[in-house]
Protein backbone atom coordinates (compact mmCIF):
# COMPACT_ATOMS: atom_id res chain seq x y z
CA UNK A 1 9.51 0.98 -68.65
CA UNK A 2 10.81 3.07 -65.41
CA UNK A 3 14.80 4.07 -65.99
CA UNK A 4 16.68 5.27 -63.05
CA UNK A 5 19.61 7.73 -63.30
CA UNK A 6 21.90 5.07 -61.84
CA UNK A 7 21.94 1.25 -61.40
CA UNK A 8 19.82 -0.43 -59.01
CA UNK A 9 22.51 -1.66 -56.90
CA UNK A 10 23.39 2.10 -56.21
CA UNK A 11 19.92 3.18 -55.37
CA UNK A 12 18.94 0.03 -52.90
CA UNK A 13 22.60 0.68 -51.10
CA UNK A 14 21.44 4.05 -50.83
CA UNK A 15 18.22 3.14 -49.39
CA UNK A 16 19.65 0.79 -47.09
CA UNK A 17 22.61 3.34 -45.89
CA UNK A 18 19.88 5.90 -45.20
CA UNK A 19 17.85 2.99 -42.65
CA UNK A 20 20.87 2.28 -41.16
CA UNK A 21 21.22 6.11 -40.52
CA UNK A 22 17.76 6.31 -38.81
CA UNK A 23 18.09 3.74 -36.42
CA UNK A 24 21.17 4.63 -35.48
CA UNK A 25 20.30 8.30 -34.56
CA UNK A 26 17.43 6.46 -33.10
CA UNK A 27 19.58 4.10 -30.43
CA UNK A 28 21.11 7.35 -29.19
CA UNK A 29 17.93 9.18 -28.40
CA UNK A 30 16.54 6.12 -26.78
CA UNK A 31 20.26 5.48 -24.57
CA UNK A 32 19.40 9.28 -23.32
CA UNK A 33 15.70 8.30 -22.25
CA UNK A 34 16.51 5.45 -20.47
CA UNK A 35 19.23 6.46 -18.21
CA UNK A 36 18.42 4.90 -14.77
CA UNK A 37 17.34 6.80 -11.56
CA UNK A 38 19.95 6.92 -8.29
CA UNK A 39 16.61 7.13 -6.02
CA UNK A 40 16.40 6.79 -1.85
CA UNK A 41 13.47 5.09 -0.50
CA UNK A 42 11.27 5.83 2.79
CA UNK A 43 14.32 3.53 4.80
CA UNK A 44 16.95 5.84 3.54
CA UNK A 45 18.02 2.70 1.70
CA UNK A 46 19.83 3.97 -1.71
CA UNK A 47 19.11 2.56 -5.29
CA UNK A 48 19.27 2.43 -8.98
CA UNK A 49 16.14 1.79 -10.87
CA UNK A 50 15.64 1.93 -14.90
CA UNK A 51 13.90 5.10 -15.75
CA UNK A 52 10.53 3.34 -16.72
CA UNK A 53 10.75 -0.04 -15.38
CA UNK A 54 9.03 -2.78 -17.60
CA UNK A 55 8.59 -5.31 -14.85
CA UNK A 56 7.74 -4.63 -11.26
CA UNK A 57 6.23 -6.63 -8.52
CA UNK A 58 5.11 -6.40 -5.12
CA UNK A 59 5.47 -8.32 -2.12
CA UNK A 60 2.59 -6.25 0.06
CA UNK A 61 -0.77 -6.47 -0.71
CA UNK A 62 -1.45 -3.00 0.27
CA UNK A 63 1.95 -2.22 -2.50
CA UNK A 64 -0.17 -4.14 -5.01
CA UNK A 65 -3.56 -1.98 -4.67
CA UNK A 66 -1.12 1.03 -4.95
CA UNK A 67 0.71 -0.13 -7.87
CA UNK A 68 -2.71 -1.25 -9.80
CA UNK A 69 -3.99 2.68 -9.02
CA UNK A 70 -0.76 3.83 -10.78
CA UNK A 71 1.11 1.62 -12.74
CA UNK A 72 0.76 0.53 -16.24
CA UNK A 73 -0.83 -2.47 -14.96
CA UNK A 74 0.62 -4.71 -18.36
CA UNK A 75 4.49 -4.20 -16.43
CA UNK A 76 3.19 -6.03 -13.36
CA UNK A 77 4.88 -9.51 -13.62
CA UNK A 78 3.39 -11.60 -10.19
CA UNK A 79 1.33 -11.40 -7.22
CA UNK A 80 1.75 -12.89 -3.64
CA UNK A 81 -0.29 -15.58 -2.38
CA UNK A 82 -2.27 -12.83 -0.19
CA UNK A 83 -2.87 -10.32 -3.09
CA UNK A 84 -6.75 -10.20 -4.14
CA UNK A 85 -7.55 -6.70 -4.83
CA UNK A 86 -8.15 -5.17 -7.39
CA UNK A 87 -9.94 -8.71 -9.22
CA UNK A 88 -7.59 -7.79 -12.42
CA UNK A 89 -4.61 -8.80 -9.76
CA UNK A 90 -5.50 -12.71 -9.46
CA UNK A 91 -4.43 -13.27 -13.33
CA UNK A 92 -1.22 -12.61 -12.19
CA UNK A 93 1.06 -15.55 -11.44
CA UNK A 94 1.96 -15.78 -7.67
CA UNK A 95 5.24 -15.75 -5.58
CA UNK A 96 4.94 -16.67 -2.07
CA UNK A 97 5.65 -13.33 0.21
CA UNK A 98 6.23 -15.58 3.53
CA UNK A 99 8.81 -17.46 3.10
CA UNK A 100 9.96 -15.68 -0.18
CA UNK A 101 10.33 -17.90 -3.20
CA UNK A 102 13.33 -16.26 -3.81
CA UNK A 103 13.85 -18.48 -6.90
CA UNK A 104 10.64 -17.85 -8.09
CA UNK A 105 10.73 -14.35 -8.14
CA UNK A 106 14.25 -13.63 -9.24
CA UNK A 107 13.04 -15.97 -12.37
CA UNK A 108 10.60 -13.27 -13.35
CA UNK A 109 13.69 -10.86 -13.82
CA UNK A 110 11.57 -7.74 -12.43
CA UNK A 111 13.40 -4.59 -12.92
CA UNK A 112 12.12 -3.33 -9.47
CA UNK A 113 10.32 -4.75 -6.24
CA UNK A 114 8.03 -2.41 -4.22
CA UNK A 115 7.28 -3.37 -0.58
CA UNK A 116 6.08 -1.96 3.01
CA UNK A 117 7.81 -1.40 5.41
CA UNK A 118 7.25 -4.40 8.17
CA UNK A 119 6.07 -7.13 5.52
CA UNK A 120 9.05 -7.59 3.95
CA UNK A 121 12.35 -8.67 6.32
CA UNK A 122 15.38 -6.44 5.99
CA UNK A 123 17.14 -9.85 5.38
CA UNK A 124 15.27 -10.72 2.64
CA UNK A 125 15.80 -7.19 0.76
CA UNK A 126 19.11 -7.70 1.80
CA UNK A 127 19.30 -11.11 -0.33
CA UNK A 128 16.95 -9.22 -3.44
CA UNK A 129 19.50 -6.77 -3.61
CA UNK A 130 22.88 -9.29 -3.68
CA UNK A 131 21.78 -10.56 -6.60
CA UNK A 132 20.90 -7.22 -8.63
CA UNK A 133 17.18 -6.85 -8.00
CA UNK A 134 16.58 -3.53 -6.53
CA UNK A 135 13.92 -3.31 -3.63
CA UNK A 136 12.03 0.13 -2.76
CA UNK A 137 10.23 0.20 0.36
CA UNK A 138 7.21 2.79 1.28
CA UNK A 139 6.48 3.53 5.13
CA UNK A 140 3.62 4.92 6.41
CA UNK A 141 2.36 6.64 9.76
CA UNK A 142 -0.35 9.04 8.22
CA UNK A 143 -2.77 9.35 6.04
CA UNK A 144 -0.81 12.19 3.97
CA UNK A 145 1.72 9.79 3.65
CA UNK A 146 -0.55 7.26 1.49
CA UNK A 147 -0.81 10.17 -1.15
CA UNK A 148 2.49 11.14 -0.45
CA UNK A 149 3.42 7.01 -1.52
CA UNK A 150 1.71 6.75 -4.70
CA UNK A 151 3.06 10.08 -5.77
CA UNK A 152 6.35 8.75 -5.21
CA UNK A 153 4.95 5.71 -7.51
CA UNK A 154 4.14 7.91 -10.23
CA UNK A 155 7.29 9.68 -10.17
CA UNK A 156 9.27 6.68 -10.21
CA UNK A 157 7.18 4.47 -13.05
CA UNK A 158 6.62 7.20 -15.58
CA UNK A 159 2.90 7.99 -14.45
CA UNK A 160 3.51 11.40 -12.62
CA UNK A 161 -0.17 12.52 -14.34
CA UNK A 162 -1.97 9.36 -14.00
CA UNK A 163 -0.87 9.64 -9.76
CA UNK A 164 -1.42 13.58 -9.67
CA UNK A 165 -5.29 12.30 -10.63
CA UNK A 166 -5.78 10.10 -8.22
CA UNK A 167 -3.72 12.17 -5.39
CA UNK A 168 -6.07 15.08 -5.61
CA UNK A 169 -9.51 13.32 -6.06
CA UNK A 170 -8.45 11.41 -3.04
CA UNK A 171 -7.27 14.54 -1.26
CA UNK A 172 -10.45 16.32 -2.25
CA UNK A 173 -12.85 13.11 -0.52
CA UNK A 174 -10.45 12.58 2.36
CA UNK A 175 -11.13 16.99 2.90
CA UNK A 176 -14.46 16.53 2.54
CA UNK A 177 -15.26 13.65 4.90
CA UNK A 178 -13.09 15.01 7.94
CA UNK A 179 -15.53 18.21 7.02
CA UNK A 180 -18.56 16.22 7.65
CA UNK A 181 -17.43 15.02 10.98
CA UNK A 182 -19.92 17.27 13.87
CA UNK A 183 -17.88 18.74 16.31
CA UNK A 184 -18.07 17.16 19.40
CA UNK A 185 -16.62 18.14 23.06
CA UNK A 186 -15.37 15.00 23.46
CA UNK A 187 -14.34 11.94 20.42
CA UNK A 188 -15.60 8.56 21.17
CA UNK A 189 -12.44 6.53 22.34
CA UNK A 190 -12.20 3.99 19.97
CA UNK A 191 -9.73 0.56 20.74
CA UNK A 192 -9.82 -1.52 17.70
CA UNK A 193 -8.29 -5.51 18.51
CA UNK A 194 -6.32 -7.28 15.91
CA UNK A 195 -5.95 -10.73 17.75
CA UNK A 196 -7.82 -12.32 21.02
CA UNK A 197 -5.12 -14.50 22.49
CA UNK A 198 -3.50 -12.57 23.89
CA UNK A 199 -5.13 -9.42 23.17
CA UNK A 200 -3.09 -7.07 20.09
CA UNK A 201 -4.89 -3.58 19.37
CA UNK A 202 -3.84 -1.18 17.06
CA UNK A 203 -1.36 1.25 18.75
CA UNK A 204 -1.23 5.11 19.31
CA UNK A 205 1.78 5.00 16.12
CA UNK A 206 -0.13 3.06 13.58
CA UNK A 207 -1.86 4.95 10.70
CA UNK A 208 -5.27 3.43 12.26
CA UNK A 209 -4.60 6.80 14.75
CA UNK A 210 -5.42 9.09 11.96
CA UNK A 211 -7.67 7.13 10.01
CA UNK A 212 -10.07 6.92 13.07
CA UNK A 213 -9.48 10.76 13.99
CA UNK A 214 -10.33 11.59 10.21
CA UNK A 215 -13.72 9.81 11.31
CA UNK A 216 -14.19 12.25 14.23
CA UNK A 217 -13.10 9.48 16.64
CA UNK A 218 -9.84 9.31 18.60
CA UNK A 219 -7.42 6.37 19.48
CA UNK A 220 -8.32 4.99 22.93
CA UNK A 221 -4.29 4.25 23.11
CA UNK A 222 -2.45 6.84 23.70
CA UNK A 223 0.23 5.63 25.17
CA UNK A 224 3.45 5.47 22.75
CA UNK A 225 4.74 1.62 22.73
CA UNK A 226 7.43 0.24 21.19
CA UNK A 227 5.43 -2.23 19.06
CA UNK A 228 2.97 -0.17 16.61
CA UNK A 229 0.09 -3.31 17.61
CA UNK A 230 0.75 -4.28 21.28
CA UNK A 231 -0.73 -6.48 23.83
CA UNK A 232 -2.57 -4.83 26.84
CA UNK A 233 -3.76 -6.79 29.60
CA UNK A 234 -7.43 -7.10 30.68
CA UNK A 235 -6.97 -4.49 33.49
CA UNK A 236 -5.26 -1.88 30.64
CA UNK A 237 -8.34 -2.23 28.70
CA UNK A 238 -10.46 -1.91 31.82
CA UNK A 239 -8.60 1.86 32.24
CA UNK A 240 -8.91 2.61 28.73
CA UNK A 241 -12.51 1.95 29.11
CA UNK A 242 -13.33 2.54 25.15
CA UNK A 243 -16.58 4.11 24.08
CA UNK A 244 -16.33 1.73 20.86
CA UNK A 245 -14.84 -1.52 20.06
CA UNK A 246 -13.90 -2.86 16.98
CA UNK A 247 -12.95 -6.38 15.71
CA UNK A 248 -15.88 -8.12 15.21
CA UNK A 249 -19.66 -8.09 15.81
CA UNK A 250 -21.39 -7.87 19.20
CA UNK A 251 -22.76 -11.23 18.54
CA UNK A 252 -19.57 -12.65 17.53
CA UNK A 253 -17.17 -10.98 20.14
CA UNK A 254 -19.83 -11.48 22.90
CA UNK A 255 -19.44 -15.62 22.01
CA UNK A 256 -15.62 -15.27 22.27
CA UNK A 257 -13.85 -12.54 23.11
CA UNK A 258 -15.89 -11.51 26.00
CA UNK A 259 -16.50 -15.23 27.35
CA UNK A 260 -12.51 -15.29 27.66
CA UNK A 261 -12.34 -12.26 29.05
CA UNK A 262 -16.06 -12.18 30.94
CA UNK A 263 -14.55 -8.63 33.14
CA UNK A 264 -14.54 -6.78 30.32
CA UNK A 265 -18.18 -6.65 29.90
CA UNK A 266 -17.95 -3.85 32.06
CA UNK A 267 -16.22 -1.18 29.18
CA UNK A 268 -18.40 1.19 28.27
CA UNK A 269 -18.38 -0.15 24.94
CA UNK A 270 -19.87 -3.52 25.50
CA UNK A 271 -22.55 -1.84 28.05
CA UNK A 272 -23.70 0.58 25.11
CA UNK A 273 -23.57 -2.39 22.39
CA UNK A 274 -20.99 -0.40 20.56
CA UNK A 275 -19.05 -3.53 18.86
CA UNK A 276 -18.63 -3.60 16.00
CA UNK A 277 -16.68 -5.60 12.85
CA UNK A 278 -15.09 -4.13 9.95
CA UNK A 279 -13.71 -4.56 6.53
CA UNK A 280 -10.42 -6.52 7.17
CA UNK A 281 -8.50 -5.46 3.78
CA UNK A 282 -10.02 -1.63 4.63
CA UNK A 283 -8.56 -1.47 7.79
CA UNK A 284 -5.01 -3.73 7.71
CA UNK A 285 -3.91 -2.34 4.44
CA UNK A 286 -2.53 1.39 3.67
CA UNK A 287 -3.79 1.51 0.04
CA UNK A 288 -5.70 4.09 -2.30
CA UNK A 289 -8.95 2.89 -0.51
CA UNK A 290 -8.06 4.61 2.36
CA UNK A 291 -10.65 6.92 1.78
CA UNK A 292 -13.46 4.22 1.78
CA UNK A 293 -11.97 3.25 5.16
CA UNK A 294 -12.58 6.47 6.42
CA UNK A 295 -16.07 6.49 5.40
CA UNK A 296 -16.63 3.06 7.49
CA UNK A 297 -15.30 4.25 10.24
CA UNK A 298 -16.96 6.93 10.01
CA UNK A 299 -20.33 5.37 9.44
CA UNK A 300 -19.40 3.00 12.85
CA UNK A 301 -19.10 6.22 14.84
CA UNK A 302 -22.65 7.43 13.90
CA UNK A 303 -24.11 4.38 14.65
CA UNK A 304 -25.95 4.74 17.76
């Protein structure tokens, strides 16, 4: 039979003094690791986020594509009731964006909420932030400022490599596509309509601008307005005179839009046939598939 040099009693004390050693050297290295960020988002709105948040939502579905392409997607708590993409995103329980279920979401405890600027109402951040949950909104105007935005993701979650990644690959096929574009003396004038009645189009200061000139196509509105999507009357659109038109299929627009509005069958666009529809999500949301947005635009602009 085992002896020991000293009682038991001594040697399990011992054993149980030397634990209670570890974890408390342990404690303080974790208190240094986790010492929260003082950050500034794209508003110039000021605030304090853990150092690797554990739960985060978003209230944009553009926010939630860029989150899934960076985030450890296991600290995603929710979805809103207009996030669909990636597939892995409609598991998620949902919290209604417009009007925010405010009690909903502040049930979920998320240590940070990620949004767009324009989706989500100063006056509800406002409310988020009362009652402790930070909010840090992303604005774009550029392309650049997409990979600019999930760098900023990466930085802030703990997945600085995992963004750098996916920042240069999509820096590398963004390059490579505004390569392939042919030069041209002149870009096909593109007007691209987000509603009929009355008529919205994408502005000169929305990121469409860059997207389309990435193509090898230029904005047909040039004009700086207040409003990023404004309305333009029939006889605007009649001076723009687009080359191309996009929001919806000849077949489709010729049924609708252009029976409303029969005058504008003389644009350039409908006399060539150049109507065309395009991926909704693609084109409404700055995510990491803006490269693949590109690339349909792109395609468009070849089409004869």
């Amino acid at each position: 039979m085992m002896r020991f040099p000293f009682p038991l009693s001594v040697l399990l004390l011992l054993t149980l003094l030397l634990v209670a050693g570890c974890q408390s050297n342990d404690k303080s290295v974790v208190a240094v690791t986790v010492a929260p960020q003082q950050v500034t988002d794209d508003l110039g709105h000021q605030l304090t986020i853990p150092a690797r948040p554990r739960r985060i939502m978003s209230l944009a579905a553009s926010m939630t594509e860029m989150l899934y392409a960076v985030a450890d997607t296991a600290t995603i708590v929710a979805r809103t009731q207009v996030c669909d993409y990636p597939k892995a995103v409609l598991r998620k329980p949902v919290i209604s964006s417009y009007p925010l279920d405010l009690e909903g979401l502040v049930a979920l405890h998320p240590d940070v909420v990620f949004t767009v600027e324009g989706i989500t109402s100063l006056d509800d951040i406002a409310r988020l932030e009362k009652l402790g949950i930070p909010v840090y909104c992303q604005r774009y105007s550029k392309v650049t400022d997409i990979l600019r935005g999930l760098t900023d993701l990466g930085r802030l979650l703990g997945r600085a490599p995992q963004a750098k990644y996916l920042v240069d690959s999509l820096a590398t096929e963004l390059k490579s596509l505004e390569q392939s574009v042919a030069p041209a003396p002149v870009r096909p004038r593109v007007l691209a309509i987000t509603w009929q009645d009355p008529i919205y189009v994408y502005g000169e200061n929305t990121l469409f601008t860059d997207r389309i000139r990435l193509a090898g196509g230029q904005n047909a509105v040039t004009e700086h307005f207040a409003q990023p999507y404004p309305a333009l009357t029939r006889e605007y659109i009649l001076k723009l005179n687009p080359d191309v038109l996009i929001g919806g299929s000849f077949g489709k627009l010729d049924s609708t839009f252009f029976k409303s509005y029969p005058e504008l069958k003389r644009i350039k666009a409908y006399q060539t046939r150049r109507v065309y529809g395009i991926t909704g999500d693609l084109m409404e949301r700055p995510s990491p598939r803006v490269a693949e947005s590109v690339r349909e635009l792109q395609r468009l602009l070849r089409t004869p």
